[in-house]
PDB file of N, CA and C in Angstrom:
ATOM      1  N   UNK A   1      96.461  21.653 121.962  1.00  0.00           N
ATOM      2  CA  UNK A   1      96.661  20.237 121.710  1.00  0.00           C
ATOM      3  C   UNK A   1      96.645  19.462 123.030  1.00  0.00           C
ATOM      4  N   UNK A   2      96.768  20.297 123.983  1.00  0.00           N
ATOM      5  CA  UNK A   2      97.353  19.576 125.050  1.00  0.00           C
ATOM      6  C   UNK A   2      95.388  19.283 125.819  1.00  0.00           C
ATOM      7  N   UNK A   3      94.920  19.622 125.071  1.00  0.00           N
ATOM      8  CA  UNK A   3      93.679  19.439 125.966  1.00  0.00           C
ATOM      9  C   UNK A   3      92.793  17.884 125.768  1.00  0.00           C
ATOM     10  N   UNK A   4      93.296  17.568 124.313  1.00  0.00           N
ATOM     11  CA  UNK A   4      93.239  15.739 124.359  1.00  0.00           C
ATOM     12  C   UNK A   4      93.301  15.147 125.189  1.00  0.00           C
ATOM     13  N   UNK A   5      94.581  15.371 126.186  1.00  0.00           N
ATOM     14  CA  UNK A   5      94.827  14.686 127.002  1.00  0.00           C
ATOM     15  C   UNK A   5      94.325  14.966 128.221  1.00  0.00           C
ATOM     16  N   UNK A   6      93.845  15.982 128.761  1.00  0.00           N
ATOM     17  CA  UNK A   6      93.339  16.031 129.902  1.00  0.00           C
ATOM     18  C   UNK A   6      92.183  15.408 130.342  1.00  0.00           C
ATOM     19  N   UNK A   7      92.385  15.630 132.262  1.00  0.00           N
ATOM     20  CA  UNK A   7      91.414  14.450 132.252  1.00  0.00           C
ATOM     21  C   UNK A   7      90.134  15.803 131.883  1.00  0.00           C
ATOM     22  N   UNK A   8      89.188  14.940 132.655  1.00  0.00           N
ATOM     23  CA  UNK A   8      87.369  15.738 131.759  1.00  0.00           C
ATOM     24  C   UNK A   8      87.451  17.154 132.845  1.00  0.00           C
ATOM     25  N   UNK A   9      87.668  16.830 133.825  1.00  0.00           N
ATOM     26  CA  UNK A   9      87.601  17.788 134.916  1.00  0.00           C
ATOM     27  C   UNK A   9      88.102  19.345 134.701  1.00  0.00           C
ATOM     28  N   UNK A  10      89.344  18.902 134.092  1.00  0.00           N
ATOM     29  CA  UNK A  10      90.118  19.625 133.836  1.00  0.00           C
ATOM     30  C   UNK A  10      90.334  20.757 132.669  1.00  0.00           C
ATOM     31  N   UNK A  11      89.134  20.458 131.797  1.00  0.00           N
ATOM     32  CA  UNK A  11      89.132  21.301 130.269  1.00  0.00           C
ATOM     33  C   UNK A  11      88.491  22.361 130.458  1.00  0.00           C
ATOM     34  N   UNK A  12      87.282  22.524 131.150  1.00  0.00           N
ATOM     35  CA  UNK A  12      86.862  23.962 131.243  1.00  0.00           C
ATOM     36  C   UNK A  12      87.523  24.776 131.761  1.00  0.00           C
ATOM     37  N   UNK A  13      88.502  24.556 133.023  1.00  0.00           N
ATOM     38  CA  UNK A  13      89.538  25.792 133.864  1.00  0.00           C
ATOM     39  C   UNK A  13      90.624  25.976 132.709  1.00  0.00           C
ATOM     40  N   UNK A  14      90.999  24.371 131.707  1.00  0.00           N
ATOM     41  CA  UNK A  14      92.269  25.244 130.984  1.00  0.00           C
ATOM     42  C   UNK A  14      91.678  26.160 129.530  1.00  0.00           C
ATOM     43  N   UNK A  15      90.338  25.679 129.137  1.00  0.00           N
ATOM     44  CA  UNK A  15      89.774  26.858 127.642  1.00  0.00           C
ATOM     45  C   UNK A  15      89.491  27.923 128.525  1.00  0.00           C
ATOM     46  N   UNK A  16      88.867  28.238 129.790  1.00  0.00           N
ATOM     47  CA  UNK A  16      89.181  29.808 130.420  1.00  0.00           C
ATOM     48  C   UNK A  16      90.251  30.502 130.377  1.00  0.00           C
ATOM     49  N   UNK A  17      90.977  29.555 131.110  1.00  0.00           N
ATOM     50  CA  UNK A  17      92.718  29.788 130.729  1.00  0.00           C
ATOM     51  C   UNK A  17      93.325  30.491 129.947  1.00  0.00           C
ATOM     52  N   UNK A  18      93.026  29.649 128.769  1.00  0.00           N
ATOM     53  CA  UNK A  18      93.363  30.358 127.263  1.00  0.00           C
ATOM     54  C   UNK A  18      92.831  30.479 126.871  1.00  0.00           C
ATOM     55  N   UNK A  19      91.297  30.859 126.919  1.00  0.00           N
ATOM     56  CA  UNK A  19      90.630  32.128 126.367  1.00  0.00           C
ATOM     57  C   UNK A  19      91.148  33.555 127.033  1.00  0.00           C
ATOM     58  N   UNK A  20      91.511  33.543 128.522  1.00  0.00           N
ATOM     59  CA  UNK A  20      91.682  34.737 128.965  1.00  0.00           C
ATOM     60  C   UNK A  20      93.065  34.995 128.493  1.00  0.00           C
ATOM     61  N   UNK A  21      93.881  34.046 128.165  1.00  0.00           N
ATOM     62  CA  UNK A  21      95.172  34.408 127.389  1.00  0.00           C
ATOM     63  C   UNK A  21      95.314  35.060 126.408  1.00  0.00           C
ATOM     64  N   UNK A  22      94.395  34.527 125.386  1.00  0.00           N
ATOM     65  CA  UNK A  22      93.708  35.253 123.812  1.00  0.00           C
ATOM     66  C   UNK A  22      93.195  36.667 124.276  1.00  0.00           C
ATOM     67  N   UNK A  23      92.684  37.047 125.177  1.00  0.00           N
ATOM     68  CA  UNK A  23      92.066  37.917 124.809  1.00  0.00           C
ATOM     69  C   UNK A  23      93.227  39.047 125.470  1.00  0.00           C
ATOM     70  N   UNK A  24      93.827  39.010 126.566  1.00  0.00           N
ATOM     71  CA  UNK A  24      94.777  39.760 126.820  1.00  0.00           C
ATOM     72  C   UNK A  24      95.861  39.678 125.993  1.00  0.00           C
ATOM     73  N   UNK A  25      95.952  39.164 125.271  1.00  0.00           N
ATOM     74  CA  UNK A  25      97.005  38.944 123.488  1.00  0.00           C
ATOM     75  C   UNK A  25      96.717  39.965 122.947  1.00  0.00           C
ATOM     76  N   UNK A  26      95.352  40.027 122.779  1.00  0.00           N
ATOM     77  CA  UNK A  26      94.606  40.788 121.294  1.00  0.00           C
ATOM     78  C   UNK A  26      94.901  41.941 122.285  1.00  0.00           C
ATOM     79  N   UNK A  27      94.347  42.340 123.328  1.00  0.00           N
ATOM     80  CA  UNK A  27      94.074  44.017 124.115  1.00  0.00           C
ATOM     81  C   UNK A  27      96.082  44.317 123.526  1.00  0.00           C
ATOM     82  N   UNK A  28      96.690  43.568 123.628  1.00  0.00           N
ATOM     83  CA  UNK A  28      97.979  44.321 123.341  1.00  0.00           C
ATOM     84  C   UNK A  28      98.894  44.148 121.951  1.00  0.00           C
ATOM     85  N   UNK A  29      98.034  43.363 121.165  1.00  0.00           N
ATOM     86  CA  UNK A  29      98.591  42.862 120.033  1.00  0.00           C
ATOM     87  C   UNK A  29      97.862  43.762 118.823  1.00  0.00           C
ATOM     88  N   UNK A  30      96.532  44.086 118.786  1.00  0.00           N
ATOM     89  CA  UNK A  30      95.493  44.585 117.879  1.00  0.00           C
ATOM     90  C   UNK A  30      96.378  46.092 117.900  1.00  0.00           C
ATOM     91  N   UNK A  31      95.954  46.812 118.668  1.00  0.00           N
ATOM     92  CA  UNK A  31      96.552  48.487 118.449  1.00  0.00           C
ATOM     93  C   UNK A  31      97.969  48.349 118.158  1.00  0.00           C
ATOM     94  N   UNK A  32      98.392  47.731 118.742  1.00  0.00           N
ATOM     95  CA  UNK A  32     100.079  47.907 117.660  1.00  0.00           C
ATOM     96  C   UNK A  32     100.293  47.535 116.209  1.00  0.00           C
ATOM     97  N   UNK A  33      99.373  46.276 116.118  1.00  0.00           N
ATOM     98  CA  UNK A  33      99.904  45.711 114.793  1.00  0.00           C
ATOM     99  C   UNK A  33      99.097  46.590 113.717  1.00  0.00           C
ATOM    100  N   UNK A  34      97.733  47.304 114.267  1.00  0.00           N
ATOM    101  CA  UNK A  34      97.289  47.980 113.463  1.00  0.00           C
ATOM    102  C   UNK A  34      97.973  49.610 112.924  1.00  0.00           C
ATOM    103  N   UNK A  35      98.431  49.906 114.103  1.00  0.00           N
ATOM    104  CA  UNK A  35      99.524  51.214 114.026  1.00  0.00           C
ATOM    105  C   UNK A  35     100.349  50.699 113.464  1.00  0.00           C
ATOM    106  N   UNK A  36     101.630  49.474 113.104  1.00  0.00           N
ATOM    107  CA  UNK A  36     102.692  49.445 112.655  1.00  0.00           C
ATOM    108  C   UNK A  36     102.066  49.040 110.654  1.00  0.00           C
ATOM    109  N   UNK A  37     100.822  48.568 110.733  1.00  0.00           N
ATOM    110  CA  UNK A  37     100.431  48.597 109.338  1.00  0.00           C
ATOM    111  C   UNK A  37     100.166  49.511 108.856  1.00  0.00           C
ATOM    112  N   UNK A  38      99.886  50.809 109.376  1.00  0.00           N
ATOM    113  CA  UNK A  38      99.548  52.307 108.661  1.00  0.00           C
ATOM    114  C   UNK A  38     100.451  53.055 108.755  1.00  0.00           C
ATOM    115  N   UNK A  39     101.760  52.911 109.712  1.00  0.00           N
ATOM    116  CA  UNK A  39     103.214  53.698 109.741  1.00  0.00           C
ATOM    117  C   UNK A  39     103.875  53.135 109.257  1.00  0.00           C
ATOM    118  N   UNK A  40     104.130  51.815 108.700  1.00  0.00           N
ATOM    119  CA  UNK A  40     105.465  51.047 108.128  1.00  0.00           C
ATOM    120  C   UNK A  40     105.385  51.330 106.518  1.00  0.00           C
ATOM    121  N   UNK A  41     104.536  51.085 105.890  1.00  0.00           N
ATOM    122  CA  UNK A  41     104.789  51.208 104.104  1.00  0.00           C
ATOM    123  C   UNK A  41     104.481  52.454 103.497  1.00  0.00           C
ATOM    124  N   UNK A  42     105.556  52.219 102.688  1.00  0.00           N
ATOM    125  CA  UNK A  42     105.259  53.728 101.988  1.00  0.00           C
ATOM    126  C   UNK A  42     104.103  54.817 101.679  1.00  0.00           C
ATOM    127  N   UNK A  43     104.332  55.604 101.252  1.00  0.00           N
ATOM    128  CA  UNK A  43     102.737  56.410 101.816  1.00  0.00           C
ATOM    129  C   UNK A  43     101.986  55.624 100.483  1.00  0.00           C
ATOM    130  N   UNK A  44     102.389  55.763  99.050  1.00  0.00           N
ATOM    131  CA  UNK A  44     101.990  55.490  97.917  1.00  0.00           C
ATOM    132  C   UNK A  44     101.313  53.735  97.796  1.00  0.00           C
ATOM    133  N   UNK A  45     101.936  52.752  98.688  1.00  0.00           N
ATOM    134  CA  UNK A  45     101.167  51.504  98.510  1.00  0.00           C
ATOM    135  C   UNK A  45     100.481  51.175  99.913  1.00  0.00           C
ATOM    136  N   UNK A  46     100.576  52.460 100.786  1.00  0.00           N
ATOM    137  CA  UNK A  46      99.467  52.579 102.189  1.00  0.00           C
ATOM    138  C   UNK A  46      98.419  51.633 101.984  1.00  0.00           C
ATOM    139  N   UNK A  47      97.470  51.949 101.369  1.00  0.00           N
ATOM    140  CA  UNK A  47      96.510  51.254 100.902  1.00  0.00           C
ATOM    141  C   UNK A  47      96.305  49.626 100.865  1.00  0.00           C
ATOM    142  N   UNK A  48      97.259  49.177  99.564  1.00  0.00           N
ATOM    143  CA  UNK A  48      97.169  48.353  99.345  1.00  0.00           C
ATOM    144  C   UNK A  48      97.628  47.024 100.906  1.00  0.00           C
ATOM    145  N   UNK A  49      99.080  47.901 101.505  1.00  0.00           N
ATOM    146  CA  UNK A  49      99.316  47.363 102.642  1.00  0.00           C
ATOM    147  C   UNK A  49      98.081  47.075 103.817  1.00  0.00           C
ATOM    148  N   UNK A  50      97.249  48.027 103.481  1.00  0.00           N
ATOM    149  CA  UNK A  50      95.968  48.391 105.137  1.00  0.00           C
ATOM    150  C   UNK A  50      95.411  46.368 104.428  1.00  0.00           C
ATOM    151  N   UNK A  51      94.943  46.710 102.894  1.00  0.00           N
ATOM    152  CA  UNK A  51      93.800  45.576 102.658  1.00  0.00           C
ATOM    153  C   UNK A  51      94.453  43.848 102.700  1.00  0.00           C
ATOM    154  N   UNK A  52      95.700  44.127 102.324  1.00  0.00           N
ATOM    155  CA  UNK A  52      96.545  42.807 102.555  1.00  0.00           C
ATOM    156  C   UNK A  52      96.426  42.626 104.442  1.00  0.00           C
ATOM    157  N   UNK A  53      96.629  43.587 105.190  1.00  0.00           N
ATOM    158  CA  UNK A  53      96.625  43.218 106.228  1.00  0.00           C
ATOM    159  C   UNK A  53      95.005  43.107 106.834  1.00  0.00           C
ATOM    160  N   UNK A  54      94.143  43.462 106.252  1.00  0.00           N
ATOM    161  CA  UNK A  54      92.796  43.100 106.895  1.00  0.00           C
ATOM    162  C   UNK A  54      92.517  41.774 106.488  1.00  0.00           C
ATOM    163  N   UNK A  55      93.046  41.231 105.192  1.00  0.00           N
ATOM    164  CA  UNK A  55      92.404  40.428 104.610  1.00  0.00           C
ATOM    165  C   UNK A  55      93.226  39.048 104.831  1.00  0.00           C
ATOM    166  N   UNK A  56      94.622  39.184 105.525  1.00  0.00           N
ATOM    167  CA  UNK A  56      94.814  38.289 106.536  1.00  0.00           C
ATOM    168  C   UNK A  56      93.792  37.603 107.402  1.00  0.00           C
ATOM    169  N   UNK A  57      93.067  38.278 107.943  1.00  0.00           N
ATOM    170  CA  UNK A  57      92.995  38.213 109.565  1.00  0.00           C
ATOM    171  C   UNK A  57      91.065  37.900 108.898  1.00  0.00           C
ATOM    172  N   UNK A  58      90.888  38.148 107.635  1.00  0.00           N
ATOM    173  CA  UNK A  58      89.335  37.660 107.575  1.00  0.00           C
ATOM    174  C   UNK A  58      89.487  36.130 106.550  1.00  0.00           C
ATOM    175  N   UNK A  59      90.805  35.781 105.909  1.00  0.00           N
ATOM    176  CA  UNK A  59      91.401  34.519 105.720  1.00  0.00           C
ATOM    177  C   UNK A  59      91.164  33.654 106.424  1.00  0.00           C
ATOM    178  N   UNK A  60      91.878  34.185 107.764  1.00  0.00           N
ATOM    179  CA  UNK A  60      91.771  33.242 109.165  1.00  0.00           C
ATOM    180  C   UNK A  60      90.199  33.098 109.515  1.00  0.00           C
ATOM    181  N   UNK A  61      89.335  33.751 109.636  1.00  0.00           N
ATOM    182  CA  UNK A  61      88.097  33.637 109.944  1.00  0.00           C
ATOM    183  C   UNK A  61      87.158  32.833 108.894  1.00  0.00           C
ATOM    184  N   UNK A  62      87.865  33.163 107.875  1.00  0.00           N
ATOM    185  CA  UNK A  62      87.009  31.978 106.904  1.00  0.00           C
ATOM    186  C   UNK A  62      87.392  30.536 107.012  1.00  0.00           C
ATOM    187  N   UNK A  63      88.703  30.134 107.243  1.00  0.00           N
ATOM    188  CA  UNK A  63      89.321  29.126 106.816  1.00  0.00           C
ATOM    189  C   UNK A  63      89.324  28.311 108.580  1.00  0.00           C
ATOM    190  N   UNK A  64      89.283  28.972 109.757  1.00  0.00           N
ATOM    191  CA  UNK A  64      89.179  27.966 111.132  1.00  0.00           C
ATOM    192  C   UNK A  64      88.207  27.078 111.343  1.00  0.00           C
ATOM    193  N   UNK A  65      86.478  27.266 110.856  1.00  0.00           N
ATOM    194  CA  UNK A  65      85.838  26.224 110.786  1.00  0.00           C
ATOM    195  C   UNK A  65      85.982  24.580 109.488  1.00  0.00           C
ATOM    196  N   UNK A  66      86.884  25.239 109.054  1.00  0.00           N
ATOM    197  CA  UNK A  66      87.367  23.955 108.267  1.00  0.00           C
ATOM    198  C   UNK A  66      88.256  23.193 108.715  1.00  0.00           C
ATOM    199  N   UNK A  67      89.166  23.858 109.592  1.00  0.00           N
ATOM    200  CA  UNK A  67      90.336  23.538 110.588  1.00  0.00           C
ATOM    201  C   UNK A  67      89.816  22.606 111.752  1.00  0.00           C
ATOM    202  N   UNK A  68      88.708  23.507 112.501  1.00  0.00           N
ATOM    203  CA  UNK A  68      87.956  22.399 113.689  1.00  0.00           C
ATOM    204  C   UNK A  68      87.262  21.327 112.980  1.00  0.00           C
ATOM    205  N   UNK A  69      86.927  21.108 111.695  1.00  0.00           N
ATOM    206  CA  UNK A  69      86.132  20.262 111.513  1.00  0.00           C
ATOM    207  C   UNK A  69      87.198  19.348 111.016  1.00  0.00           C
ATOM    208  N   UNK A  70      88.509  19.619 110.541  1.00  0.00           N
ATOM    209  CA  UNK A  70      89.148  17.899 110.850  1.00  0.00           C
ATOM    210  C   UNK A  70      89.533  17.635 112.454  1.00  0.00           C
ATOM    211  N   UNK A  71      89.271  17.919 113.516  1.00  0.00           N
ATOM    212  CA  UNK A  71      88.656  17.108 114.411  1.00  0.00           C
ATOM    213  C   UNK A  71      88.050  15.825 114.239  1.00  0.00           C
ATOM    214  N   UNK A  72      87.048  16.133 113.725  1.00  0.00           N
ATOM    215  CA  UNK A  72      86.001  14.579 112.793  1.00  0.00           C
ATOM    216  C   UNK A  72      86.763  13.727 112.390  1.00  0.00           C
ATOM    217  N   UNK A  73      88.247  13.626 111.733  1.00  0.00           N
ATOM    218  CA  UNK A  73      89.190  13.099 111.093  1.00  0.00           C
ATOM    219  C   UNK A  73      90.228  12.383 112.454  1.00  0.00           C
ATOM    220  N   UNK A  74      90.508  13.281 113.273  1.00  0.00           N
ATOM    221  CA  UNK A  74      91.239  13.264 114.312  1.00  0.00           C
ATOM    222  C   UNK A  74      91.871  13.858 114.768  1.00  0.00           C
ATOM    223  N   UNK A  75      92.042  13.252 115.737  1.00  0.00           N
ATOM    224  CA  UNK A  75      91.992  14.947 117.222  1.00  0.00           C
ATOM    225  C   UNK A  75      93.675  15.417 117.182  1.00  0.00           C
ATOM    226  N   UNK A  76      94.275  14.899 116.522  1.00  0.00           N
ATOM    227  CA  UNK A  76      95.716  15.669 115.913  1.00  0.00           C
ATOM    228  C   UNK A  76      95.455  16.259 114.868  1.00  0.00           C
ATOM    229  N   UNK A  77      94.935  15.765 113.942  1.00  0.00           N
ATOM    230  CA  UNK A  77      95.228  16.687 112.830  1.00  0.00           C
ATOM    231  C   UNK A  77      95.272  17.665 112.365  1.00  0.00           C
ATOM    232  N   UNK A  78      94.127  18.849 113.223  1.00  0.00           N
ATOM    233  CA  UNK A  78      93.980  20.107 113.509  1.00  0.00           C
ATOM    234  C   UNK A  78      95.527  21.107 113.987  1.00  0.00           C
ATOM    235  N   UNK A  79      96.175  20.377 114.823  1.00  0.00           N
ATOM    236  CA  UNK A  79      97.114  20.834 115.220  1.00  0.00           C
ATOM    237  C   UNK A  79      98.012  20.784 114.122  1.00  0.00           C
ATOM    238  N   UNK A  80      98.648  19.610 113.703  1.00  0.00           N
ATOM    239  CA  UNK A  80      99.388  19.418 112.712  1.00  0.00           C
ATOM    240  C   UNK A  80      98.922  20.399 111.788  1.00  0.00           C
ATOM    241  N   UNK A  81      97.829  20.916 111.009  1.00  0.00           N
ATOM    242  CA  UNK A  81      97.635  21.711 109.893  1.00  0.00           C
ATOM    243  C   UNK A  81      98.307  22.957 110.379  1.00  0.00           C
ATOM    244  N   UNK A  82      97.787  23.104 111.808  1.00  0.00           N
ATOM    245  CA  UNK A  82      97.986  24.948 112.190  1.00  0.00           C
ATOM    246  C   UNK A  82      99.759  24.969 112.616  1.00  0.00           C
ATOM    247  N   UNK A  83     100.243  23.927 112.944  1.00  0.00           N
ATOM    248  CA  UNK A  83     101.867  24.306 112.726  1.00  0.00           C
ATOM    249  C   UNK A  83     102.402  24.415 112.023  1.00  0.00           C
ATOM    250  N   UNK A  84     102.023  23.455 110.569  1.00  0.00           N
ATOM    251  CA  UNK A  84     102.626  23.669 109.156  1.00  0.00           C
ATOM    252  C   UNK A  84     102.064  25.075 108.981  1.00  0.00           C
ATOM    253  N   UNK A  85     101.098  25.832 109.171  1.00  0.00           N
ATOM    254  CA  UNK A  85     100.613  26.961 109.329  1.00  0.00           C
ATOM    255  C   UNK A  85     101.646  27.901 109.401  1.00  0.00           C
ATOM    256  N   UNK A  86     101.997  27.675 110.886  1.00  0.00           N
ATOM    257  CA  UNK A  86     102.539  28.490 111.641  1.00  0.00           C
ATOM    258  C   UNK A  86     103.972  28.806 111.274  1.00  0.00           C
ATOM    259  N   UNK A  87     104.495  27.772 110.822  1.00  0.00           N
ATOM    260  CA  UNK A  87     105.856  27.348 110.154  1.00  0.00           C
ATOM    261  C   UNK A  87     106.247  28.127 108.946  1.00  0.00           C
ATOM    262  N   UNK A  88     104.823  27.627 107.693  1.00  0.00           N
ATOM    263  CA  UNK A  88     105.367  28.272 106.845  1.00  0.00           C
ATOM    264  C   UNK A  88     104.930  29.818 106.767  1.00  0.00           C
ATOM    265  N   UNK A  89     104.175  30.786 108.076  1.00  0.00           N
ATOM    266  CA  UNK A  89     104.285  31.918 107.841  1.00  0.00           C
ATOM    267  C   UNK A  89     105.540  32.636 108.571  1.00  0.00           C
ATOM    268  N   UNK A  90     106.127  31.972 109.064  1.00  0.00           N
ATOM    269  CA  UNK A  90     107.713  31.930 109.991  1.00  0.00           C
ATOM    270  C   UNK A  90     108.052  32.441 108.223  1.00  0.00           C
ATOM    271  N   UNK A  91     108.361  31.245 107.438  1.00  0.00           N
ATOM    272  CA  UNK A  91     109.470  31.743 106.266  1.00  0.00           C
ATOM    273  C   UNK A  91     109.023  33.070 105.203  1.00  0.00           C
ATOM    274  N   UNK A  92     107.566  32.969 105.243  1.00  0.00           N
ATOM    275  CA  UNK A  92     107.256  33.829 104.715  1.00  0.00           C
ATOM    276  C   UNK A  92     107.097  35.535 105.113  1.00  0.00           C
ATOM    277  N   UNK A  93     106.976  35.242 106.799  1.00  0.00           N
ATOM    278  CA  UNK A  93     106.931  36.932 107.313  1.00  0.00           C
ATOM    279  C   UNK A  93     108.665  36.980 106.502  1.00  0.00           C
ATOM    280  N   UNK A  94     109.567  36.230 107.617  1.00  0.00           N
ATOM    281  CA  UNK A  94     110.772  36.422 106.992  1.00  0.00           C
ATOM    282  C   UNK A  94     111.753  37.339 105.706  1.00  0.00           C
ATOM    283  N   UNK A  95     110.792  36.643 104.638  1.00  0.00           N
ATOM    284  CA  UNK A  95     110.589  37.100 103.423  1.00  0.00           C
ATOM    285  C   UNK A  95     110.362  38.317 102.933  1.00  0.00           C
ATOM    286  N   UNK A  96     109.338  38.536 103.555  1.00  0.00           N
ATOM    287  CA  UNK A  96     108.274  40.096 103.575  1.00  0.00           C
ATOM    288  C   UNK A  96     109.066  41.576 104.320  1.00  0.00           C
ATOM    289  N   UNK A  97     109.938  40.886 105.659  1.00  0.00           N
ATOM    290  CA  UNK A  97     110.610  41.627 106.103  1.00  0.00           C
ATOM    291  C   UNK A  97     112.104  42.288 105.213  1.00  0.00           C
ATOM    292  N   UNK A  98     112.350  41.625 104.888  1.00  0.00           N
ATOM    293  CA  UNK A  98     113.169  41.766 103.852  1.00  0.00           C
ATOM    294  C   UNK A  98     112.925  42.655 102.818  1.00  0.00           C
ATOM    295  N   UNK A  99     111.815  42.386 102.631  1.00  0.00           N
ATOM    296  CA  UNK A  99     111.104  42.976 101.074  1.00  0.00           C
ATOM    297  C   UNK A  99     111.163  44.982 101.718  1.00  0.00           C
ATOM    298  N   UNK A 100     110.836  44.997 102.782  1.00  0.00           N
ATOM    299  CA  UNK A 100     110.026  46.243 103.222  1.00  0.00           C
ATOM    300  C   UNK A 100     111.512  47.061 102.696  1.00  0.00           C
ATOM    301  N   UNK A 101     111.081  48.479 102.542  1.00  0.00           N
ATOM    302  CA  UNK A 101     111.660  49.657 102.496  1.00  0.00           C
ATOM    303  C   UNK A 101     112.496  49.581 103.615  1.00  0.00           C
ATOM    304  N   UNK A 102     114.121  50.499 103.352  1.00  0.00           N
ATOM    305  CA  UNK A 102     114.979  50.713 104.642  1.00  0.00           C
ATOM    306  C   UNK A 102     114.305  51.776 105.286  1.00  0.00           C
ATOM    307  N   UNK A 103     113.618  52.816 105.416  1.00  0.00           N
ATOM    308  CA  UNK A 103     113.009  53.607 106.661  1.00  0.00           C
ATOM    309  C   UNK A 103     112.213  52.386 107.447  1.00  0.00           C
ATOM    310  N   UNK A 104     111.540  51.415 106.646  1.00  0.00           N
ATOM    311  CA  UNK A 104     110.384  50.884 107.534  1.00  0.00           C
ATOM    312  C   UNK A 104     111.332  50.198 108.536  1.00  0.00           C
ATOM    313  N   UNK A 105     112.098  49.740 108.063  1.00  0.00           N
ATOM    314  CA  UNK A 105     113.310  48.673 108.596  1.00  0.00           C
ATOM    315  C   UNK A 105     114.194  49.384 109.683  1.00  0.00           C
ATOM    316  N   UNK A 106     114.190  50.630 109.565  1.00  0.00           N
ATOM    317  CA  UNK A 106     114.929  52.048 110.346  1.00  0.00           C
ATOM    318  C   UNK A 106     113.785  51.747 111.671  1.00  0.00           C
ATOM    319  N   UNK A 107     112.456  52.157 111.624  1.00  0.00           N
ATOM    320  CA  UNK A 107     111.558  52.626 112.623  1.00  0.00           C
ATOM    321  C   UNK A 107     111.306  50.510 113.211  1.00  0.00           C
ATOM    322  N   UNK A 108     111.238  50.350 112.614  1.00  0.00           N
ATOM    323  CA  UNK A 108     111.181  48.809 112.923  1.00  0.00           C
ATOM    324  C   UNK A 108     112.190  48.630 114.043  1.00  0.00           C
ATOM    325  N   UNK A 109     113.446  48.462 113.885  1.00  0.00           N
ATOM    326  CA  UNK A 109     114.641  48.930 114.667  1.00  0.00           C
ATOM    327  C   UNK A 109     114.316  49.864 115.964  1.00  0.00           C
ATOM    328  N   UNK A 110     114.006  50.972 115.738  1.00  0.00           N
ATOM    329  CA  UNK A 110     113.866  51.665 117.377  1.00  0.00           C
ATOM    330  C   UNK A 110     112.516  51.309 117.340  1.00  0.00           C
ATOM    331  N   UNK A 111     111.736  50.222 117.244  1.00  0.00           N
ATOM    332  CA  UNK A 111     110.465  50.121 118.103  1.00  0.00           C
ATOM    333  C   UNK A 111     110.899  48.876 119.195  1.00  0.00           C
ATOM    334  N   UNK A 112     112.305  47.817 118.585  1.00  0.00           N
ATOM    335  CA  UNK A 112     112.924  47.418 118.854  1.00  0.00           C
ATOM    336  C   UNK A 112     113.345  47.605 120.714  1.00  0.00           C
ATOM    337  N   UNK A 113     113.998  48.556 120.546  1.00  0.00           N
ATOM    338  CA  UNK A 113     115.221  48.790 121.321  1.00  0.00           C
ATOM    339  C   UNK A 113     114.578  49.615 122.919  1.00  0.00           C
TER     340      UNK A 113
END
């Protein structure tokens, strides 16, 4: 959001910026979250857990060029969508955590600590 405001000079050093941020995210975010989706749920709804969690992440890939294109609308509004976003998957991981089995909630705990 913050790139509205910058002056012109200034936008290509900060999308390097945080592109190189994103991508050193993913090098440490991808292999864990993919290991904690094939060790956390029970062996019996394994499955179903792997496709809910792929089908997150191809959600997001369908649904961001609709996101940049209210840009066209205005140059907030993009943001505003992806915090209500962000917000309501706050209440909903929440939720989900809750839901999980006590072993998952056990190993969850010492990945913790």
């Amino acid at each position: 959001m913050g790139a509205v405001w910058l002056p012109e000079q200034w936008i290509v050093p900060y999308f390097v910026a945080v592109w190189l941020l994103l991508v050193a995210a993913n090098k440490v975010f991808y292999p864990i979250a993919g290991a904690l989706s094939e060790a956390l749920p029970p062996r019996a709804a394994r499955a179903g857990y792997m496709a809910t969690f792929q089908y997150s992440f191809t959600t997001a890939q369908v649904v961001v060029p609709a996101v940049v294109g209210l840009f066209a609308v205005s140059p907030v509004l993009p943001w505003v969508v992806v915090s209500g976003a962000a917000l309501l998957s706050v209440v909903v991981l929440d939720r989900l955590g809750r839901a999980l089995p006590e072993e998952s909630n056990r190993m969850l705990a010492s990945l913790r600590a």
